[in-house]
N, C-alpha and C. Protein backbone atom coordinates (compact mmCIF):
# COMPACT_ATOMS: atom_id res chain seq x y z
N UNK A 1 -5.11 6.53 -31.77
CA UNK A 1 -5.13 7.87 -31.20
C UNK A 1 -4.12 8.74 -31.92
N UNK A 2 -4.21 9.73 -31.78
CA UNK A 2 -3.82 11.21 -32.54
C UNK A 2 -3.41 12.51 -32.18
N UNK A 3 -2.28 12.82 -32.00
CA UNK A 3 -2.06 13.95 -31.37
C UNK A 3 -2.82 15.19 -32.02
N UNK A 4 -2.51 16.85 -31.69
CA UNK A 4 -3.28 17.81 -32.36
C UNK A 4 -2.92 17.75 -33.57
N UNK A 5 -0.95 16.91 -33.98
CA UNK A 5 -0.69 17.35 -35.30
C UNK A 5 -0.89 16.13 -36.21
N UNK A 6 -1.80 15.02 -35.94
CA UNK A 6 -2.32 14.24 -36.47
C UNK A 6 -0.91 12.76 -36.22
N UNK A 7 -0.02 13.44 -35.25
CA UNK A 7 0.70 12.04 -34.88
C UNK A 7 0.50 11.09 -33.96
N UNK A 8 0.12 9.96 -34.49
CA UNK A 8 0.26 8.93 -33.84
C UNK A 8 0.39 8.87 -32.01
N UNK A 9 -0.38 8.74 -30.70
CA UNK A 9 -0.18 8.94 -29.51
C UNK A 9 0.63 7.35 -28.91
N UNK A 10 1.42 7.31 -27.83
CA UNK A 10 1.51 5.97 -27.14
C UNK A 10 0.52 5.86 -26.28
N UNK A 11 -0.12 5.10 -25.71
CA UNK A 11 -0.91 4.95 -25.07
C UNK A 11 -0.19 3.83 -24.21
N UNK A 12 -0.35 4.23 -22.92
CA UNK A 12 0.56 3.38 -21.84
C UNK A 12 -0.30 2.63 -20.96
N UNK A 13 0.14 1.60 -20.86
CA UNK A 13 -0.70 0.49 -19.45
C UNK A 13 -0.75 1.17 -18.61
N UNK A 14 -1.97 0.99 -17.45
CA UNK A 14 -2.08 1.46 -16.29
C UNK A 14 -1.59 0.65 -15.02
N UNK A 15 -0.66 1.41 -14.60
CA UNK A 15 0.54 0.76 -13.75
C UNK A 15 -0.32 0.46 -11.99
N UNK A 16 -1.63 1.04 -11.88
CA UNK A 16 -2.10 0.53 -10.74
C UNK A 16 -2.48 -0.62 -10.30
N UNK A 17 -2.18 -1.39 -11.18
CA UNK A 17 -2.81 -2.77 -10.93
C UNK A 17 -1.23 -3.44 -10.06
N UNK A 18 -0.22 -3.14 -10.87
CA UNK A 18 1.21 -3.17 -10.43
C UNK A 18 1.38 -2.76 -8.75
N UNK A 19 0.89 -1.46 -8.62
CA UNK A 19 0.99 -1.01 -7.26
C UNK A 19 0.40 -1.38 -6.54
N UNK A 20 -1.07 -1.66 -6.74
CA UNK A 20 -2.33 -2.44 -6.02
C UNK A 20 -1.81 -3.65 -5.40
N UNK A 21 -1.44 -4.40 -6.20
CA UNK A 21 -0.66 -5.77 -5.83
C UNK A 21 0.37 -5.85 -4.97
N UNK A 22 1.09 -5.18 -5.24
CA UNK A 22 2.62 -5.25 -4.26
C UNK A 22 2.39 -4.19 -3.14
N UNK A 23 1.57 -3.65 -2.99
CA UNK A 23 0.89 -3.08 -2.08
C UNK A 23 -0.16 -3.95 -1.12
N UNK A 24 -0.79 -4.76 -1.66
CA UNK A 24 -1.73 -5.63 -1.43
C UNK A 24 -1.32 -6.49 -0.78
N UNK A 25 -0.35 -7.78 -1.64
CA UNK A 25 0.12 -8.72 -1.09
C UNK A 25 0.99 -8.70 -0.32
N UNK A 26 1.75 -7.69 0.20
CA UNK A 26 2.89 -7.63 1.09
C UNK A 26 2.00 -6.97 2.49
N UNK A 27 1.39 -6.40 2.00
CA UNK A 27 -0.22 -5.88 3.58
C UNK A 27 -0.49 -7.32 3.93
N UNK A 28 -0.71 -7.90 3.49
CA UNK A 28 -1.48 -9.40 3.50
C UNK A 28 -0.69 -10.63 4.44
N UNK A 29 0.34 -10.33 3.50
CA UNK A 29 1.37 -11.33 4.46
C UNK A 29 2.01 -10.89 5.47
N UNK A 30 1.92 -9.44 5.82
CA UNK A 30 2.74 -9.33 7.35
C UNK A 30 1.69 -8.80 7.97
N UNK A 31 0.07 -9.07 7.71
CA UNK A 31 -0.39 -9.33 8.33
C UNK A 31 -0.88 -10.54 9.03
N UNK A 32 -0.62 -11.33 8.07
CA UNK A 32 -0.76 -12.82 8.56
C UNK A 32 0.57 -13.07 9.88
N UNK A 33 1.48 -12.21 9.64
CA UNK A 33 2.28 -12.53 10.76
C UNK A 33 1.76 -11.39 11.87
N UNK A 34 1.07 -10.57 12.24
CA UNK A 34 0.91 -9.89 12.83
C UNK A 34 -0.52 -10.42 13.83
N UNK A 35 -1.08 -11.59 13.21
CA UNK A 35 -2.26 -12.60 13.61
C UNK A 35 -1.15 -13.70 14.20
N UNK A 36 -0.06 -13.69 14.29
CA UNK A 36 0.54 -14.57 14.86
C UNK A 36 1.02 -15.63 14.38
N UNK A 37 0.40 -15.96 12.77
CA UNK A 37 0.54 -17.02 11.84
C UNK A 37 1.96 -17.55 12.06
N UNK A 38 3.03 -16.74 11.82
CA UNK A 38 4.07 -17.24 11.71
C UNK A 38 5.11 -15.60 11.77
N UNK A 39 6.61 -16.06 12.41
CA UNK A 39 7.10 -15.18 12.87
C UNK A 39 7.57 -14.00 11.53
N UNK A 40 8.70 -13.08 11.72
CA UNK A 40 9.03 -12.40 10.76
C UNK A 40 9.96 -12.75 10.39
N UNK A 41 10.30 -12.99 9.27
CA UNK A 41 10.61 -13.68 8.53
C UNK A 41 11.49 -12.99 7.23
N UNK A 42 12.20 -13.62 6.86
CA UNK A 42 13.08 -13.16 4.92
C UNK A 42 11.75 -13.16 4.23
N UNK A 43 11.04 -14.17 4.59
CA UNK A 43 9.97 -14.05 3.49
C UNK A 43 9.23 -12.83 3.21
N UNK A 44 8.42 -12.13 4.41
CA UNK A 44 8.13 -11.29 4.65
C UNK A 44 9.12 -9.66 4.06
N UNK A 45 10.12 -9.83 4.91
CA UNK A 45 11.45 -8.55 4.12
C UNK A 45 11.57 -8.55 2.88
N UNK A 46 11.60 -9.78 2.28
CA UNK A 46 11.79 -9.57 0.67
C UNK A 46 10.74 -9.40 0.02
N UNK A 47 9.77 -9.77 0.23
CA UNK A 47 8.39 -9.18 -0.72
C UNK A 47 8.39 -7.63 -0.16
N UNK A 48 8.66 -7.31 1.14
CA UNK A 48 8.34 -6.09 1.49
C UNK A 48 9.11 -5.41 0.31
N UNK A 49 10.46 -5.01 0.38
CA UNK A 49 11.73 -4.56 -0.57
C UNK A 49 11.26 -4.90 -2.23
N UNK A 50 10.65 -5.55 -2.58
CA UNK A 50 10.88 -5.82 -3.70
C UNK A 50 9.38 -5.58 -4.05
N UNK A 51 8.58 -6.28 -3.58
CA UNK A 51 6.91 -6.25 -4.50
C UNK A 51 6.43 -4.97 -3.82
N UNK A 52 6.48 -4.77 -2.00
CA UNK A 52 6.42 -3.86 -1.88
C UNK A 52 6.66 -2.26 -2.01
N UNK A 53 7.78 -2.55 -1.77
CA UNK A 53 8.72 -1.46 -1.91
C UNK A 53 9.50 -0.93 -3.29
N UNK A 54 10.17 -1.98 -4.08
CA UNK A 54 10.15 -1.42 -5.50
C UNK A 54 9.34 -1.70 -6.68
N UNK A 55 8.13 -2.63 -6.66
CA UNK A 55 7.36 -2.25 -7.64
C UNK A 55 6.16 -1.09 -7.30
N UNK A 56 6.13 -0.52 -6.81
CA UNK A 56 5.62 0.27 -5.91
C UNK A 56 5.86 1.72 -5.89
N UNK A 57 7.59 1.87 -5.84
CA UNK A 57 8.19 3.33 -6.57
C UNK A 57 7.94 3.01 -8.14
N UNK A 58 7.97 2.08 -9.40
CA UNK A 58 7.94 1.32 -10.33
C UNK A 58 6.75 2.27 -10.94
N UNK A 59 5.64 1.73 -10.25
CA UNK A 59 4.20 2.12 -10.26
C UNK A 59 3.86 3.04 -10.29
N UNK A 60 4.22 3.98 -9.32
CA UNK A 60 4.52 5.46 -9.11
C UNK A 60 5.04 6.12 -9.80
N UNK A 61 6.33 6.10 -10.51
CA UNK A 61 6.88 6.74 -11.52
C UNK A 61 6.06 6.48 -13.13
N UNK A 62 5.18 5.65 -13.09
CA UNK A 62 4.59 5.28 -14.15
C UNK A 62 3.50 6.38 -14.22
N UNK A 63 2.96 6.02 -13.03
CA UNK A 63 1.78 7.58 -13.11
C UNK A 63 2.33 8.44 -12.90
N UNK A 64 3.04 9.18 -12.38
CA UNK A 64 3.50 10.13 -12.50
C UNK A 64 3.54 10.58 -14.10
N UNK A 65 4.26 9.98 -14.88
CA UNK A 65 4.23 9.68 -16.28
C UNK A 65 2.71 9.88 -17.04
N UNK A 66 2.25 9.39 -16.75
CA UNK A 66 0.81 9.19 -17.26
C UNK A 66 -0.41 10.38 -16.39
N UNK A 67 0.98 11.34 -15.73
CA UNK A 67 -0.19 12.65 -15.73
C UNK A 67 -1.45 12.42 -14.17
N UNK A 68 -0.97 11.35 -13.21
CA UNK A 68 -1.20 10.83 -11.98
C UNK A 68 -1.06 11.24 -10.94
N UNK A 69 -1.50 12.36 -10.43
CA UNK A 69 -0.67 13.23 -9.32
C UNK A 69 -1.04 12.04 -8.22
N UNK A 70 -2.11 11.83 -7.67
CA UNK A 70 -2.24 11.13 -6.45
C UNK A 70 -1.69 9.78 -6.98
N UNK A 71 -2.09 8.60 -7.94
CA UNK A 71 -1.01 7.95 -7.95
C UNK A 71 0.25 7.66 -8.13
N UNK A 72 0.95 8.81 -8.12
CA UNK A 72 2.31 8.95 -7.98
C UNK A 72 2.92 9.10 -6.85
N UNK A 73 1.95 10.00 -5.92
CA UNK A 73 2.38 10.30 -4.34
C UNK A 73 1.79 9.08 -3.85
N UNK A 74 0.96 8.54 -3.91
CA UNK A 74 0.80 6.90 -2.91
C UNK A 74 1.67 5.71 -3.30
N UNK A 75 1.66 5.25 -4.59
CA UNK A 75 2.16 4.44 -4.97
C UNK A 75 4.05 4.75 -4.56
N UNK A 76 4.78 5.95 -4.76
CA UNK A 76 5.71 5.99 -4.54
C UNK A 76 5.66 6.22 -2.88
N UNK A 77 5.25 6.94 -2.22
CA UNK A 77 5.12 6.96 -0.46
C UNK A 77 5.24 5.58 -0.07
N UNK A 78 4.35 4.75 -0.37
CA UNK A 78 3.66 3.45 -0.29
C UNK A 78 5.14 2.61 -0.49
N UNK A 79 5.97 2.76 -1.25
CA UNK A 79 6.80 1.68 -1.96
C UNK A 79 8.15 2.42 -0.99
N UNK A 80 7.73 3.42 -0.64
CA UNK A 80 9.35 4.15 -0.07
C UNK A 80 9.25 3.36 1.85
N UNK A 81 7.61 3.12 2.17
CA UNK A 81 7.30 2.96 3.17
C UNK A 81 7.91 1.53 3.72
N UNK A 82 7.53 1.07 2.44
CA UNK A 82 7.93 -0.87 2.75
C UNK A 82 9.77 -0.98 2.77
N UNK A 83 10.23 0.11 1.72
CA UNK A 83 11.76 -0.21 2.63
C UNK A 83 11.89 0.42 3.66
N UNK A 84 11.95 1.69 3.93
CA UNK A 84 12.26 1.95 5.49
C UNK A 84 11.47 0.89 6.21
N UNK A 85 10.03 0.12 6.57
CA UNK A 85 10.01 -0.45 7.37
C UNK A 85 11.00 -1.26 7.15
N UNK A 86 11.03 -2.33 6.34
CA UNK A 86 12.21 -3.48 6.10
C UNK A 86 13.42 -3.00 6.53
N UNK A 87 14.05 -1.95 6.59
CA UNK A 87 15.40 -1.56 7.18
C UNK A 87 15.61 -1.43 8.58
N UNK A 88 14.03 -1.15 8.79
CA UNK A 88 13.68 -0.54 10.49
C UNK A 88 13.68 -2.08 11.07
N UNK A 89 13.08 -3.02 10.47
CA UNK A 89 13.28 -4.48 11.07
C UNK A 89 14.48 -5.22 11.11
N UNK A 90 15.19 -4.90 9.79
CA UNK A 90 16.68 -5.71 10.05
C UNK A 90 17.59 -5.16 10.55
N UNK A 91 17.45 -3.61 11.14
CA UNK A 91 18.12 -2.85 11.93
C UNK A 91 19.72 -2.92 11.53
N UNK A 92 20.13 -2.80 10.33
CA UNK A 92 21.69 -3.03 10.23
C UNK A 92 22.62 -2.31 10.84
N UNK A 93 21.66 -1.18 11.56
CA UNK A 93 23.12 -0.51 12.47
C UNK A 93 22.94 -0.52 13.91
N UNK A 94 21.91 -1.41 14.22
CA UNK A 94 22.39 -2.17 16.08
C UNK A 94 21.48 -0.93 16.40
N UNK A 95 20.92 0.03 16.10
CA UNK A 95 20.25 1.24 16.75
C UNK A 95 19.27 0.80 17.75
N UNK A 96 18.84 1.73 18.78
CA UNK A 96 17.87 0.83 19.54
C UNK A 96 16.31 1.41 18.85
N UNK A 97 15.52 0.44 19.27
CA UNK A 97 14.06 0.61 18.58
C UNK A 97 13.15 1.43 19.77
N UNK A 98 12.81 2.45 19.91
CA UNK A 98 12.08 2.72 20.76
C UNK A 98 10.44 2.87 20.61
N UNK A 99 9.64 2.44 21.20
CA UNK A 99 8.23 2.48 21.16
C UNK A 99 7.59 3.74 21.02
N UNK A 100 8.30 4.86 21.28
CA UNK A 100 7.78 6.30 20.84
C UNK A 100 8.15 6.51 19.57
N UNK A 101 9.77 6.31 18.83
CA UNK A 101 9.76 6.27 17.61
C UNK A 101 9.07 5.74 16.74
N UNK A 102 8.94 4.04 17.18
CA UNK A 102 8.05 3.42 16.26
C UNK A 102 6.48 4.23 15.94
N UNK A 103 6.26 4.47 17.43
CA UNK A 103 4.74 4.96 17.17
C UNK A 103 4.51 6.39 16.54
N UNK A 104 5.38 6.83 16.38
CA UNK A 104 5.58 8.34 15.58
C UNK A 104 5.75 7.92 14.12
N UNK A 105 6.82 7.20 13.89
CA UNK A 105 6.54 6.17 12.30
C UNK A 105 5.12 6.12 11.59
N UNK A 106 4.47 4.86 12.76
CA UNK A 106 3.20 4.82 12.45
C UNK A 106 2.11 6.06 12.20
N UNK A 107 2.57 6.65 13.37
CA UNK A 107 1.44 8.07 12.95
C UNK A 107 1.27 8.64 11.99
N UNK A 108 2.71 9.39 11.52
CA UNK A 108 2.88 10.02 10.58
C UNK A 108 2.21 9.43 9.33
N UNK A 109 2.43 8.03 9.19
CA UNK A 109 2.09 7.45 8.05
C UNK A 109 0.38 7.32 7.86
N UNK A 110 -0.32 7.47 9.01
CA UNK A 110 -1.90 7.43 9.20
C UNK A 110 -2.24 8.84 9.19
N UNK A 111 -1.51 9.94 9.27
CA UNK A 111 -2.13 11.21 8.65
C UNK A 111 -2.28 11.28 7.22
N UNK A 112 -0.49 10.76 6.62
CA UNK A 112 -0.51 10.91 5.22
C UNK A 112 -1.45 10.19 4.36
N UNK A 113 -1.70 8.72 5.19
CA UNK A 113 -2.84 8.26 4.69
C UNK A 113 -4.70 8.79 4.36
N UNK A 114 -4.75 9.63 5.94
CA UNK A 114 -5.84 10.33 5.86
C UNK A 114 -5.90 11.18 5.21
N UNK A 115 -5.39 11.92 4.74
CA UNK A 115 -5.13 13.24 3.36
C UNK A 115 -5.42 12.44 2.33
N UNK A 116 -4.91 11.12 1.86
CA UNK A 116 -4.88 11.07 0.73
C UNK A 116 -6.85 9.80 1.02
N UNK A 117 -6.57 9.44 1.74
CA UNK A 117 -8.11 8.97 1.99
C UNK A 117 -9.39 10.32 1.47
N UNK A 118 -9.06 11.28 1.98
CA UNK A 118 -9.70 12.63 1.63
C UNK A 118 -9.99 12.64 0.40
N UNK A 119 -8.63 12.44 -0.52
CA UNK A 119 -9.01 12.25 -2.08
C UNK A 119 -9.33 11.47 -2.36
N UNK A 120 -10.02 10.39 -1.83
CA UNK A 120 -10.60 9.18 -2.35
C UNK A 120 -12.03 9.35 -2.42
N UNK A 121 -12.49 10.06 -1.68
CA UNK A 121 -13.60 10.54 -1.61
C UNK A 121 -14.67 10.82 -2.72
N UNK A 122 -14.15 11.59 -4.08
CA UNK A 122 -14.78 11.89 -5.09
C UNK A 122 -14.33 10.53 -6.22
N UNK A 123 -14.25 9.55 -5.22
CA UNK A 123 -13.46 8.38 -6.25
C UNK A 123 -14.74 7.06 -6.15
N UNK A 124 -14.08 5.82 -6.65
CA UNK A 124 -15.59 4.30 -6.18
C UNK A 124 -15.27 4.24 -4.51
N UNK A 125 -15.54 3.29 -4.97
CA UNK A 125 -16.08 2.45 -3.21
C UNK A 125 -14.48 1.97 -2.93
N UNK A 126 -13.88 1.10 -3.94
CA UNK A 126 -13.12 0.14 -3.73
C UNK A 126 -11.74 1.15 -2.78
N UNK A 127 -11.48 2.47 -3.47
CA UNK A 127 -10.57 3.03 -3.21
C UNK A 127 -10.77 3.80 -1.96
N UNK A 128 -12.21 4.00 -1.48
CA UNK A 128 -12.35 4.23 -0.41
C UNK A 128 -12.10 3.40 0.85
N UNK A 129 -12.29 2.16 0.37
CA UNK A 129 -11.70 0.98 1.37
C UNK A 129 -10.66 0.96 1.45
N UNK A 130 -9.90 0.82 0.59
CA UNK A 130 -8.31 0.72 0.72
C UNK A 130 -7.84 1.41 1.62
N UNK A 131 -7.90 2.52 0.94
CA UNK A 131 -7.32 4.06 1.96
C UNK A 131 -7.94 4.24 3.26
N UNK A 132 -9.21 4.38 3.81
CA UNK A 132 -9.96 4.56 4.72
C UNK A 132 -9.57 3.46 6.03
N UNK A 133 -8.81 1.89 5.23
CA UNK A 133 -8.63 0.84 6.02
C UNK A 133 -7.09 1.03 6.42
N UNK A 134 -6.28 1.22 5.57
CA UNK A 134 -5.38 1.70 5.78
C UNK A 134 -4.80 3.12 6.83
N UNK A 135 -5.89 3.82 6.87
CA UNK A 135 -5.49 5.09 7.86
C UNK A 135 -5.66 4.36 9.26
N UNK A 136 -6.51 3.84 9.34
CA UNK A 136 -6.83 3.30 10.71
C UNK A 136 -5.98 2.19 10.65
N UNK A 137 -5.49 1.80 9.81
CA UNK A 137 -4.51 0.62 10.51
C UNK A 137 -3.21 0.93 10.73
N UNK A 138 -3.10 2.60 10.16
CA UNK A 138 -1.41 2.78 10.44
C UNK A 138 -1.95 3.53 11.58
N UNK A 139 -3.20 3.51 12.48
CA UNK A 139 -3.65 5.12 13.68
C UNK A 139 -3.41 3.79 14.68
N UNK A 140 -3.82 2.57 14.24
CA UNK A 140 -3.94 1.34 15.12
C UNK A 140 -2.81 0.71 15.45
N UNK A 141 -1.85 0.49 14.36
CA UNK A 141 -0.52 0.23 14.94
C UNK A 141 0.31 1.03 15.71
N UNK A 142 0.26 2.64 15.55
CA UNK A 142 0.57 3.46 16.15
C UNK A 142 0.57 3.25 17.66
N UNK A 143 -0.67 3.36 17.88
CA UNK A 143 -1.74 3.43 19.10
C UNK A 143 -0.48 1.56 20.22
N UNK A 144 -0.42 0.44 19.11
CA UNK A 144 0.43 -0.55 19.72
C UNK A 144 1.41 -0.20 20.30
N UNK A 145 1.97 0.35 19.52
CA UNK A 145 3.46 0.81 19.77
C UNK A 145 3.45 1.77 20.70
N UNK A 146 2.67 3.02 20.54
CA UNK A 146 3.02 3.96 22.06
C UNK A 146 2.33 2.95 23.51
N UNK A 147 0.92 2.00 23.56
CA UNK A 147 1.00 1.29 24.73
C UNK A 147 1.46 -0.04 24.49
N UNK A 148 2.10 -0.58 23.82
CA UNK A 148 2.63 -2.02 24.27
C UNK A 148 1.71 -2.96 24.27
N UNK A 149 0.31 -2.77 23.78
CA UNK A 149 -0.29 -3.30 24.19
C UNK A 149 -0.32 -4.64 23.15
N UNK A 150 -0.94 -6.05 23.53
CA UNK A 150 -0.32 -7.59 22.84
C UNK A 150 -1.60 -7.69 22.10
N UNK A 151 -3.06 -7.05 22.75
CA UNK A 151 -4.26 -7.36 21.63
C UNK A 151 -4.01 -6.85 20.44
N UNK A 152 -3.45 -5.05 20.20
CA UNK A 152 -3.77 -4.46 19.13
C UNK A 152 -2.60 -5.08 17.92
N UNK A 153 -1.68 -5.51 17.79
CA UNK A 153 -0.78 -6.16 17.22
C UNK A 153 -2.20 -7.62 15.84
N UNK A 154 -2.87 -7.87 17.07
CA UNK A 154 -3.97 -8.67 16.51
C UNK A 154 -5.50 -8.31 15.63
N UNK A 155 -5.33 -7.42 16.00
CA UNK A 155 -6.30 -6.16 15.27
C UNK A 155 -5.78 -5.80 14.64
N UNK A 156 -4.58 -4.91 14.57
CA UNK A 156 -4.01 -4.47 12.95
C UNK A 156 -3.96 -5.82 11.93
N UNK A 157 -3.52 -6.93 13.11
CA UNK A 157 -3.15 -8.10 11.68
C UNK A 157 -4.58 -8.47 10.75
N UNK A 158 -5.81 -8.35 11.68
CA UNK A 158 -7.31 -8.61 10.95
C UNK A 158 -7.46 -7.26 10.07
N UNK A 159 -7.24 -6.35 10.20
CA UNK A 159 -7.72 -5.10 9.70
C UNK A 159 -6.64 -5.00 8.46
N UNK A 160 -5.34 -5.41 8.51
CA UNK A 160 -4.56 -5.64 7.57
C UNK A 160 -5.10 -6.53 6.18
N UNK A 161 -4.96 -7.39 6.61
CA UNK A 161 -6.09 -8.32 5.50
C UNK A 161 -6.97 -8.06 4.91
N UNK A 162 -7.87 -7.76 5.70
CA UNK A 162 -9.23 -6.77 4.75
C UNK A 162 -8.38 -5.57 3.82
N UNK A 163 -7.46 -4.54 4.05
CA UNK A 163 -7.05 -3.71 3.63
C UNK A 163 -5.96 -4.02 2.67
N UNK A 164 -4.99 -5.31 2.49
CA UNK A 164 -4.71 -5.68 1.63
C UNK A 164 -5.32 -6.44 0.37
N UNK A 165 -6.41 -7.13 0.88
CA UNK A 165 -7.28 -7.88 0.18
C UNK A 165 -8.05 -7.18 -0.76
N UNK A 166 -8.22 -6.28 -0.26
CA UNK A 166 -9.09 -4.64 -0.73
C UNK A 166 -8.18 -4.16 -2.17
N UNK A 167 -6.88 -4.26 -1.38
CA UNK A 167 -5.93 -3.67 -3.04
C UNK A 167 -6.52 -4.67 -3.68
N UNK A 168 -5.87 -6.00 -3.47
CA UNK A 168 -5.63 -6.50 -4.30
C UNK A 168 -6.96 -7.20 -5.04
N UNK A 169 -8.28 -7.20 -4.58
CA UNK A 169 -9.45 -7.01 -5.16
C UNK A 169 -9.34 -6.04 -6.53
N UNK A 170 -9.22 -4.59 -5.79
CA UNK A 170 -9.20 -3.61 -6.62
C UNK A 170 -8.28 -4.05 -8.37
N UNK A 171 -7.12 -4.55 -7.72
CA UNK A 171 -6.10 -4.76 -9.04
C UNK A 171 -6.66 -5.87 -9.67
N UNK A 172 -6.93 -6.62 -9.65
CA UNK A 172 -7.63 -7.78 -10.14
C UNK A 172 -8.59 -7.37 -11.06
N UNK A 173 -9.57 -6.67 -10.12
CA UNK A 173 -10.55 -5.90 -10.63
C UNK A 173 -10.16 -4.93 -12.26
N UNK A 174 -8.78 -4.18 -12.21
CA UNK A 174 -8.77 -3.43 -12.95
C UNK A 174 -8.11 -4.37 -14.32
N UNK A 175 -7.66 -5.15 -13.95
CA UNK A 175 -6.59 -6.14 -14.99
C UNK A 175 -8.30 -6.76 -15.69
N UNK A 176 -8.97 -7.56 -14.90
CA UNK A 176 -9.68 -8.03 -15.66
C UNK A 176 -11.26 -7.46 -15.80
N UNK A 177 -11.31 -6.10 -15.90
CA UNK A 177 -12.22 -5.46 -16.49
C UNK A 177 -11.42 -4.77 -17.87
N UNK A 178 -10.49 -4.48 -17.90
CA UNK A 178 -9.80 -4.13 -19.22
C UNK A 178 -9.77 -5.38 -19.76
N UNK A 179 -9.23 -6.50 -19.54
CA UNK A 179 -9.48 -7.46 -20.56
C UNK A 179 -10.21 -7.22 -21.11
N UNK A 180 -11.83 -7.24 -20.70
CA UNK A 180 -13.38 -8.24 -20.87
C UNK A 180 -13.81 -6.74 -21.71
N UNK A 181 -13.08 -5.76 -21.48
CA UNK A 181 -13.73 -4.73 -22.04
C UNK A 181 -14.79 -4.29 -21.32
N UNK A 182 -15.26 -4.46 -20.01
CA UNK A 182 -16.37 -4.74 -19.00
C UNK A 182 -16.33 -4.84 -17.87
N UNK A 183 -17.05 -4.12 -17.15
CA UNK A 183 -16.88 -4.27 -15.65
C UNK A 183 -17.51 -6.25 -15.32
N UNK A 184 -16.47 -7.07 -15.04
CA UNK A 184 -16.66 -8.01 -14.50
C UNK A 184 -17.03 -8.27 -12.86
N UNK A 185 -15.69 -7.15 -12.46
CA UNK A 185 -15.65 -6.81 -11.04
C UNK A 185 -15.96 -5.69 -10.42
N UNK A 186 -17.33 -5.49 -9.97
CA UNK A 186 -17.28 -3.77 -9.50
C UNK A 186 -16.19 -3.45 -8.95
N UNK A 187 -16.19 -2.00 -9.09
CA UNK A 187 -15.12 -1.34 -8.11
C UNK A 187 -16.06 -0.57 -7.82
């Protein structure tokens, strides 16, 4: 490739596969704890903080870079989301947790989701799942948290899965259709 003055272009990896993933797999596993699998855990906090949460801003600043408006605002939202939750769980300053805060957390985060679900719209299928599963699972956790209620905790954790699984389909998808030179995996 070639700029206008005949120099040489970089051409940069596409960092969504990066975000997809640590987006993906950290949905995945605290949803498996949210099905009751197993409690919350370091395991859980540190993928959140790290795969979640900083490869995630990582990802984001990459598109941004690469001229990405919406993947720059999800991927970085997305990665800013997994530490405040992780901080909101290990609570390092004794604060109390209240069920209206939490559920205002959640909300907020299922509008921002639905806006950007909006732009998914003129996009494939795959990204419509993601996002579309995701709004309703941050409207659904919400919805836990303002009633207390012990089923929906179990429903976000099923609806989580599909919606992480979904990224991380998607990233898979994009890593190894650039290999093959070929769509292997629809999106």
């Amino acid at each position: 490739m070639a700029d206008k003055n005949n120099m040489p272009t970089k051409v940069l990896a596409n960092p969504a596969p990066l975000g997809l993933l640590g987006f993906g797999m950290t949905t995945v596993l605290l949803s498996f704890h949210n099905l009751g699998l197993f409690p919350m855990d370091i395991t859980i906090l540190a993928l959140g903080i790290f795969y979640g949460g900083l490869a995630q801003l990582i990802a984001g600043i990459m598109e941004y870079k690469n001229g990405n408006t919406f993947g720059a605002t999800a991927f970085t939202s997305y990665g800013f989301f997994w530490m405040a939750f992780v901080l909101i769980v290990l609570n390092p300053f004794g604060e109390a947790n209240t069920a209206t805060a939490g559920g205002m957390f959640f909300l907020l985060w299922g509008i921002l989701t639905l806006f950007l679900f909006i732009g998914t719209l003129r996009s494939d299928t795959s990204l419509k799942v993601i996002f579309g599963t995701l709004a309703l699972l941050f409207f659904i956790i919400a919805a836990g948290d303002f009633t207390g209620s012990e089923i929906i905790p179990i429903i976000s954790g099923a609806l989580g899965v599909i919606c992480g699984g979904s990224a991380m389909y998607r990233a898979f998808g994009e890593v190894i259709n650039e290999q093959y030179q070929r769509e292997v995996l629809p999106l």
